[in-house]
Protein backbone atom coordinates (compact mmCIF):
# COMPACT_ATOMS: atom_id res chain seq x y z
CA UNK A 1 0.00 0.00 0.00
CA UNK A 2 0.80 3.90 0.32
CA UNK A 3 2.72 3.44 3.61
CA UNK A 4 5.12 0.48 2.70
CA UNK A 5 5.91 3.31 -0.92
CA UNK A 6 6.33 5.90 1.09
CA UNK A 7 8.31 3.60 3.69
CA UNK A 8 11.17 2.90 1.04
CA UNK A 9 11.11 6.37 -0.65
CA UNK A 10 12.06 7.97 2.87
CA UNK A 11 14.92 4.68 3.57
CA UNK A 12 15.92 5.99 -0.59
CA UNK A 13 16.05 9.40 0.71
CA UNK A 14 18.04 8.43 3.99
CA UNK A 15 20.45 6.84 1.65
CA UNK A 16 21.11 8.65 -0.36
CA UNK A 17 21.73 11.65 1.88
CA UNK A 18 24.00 9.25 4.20
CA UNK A 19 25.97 8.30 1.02
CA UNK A 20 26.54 11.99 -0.04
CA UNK A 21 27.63 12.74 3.21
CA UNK A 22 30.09 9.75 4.06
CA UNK A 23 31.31 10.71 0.23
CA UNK A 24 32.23 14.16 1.25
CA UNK A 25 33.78 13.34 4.53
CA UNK A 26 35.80 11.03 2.79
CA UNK A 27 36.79 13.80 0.39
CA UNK A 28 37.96 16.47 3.86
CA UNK A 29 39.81 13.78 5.35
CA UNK A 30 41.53 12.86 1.90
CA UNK A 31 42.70 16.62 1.43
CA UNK A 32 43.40 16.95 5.41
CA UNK A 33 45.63 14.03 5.14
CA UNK A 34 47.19 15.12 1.76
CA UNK A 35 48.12 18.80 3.13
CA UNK A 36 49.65 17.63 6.55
């Protein structure tokens, strides 16, 4: 039904928005480590 859709659009959403985040930090601690 509607709630089991809307149920994996907001666990889509959370993923995403983890995976851009985790990607970015990943980016910081790449440049922190490479300007040390």
């Amino acid at each position: 039904g509607w709630y089991k859709e809307c149920f994996w659009q907001t666990r889509r959403h959370i993923a995403s928005v983890t995976l851009d985040y985790i990607q970015s930090h990943i980016k910081i601690s790449i440049r922190v480590t490479l300007f040390q």
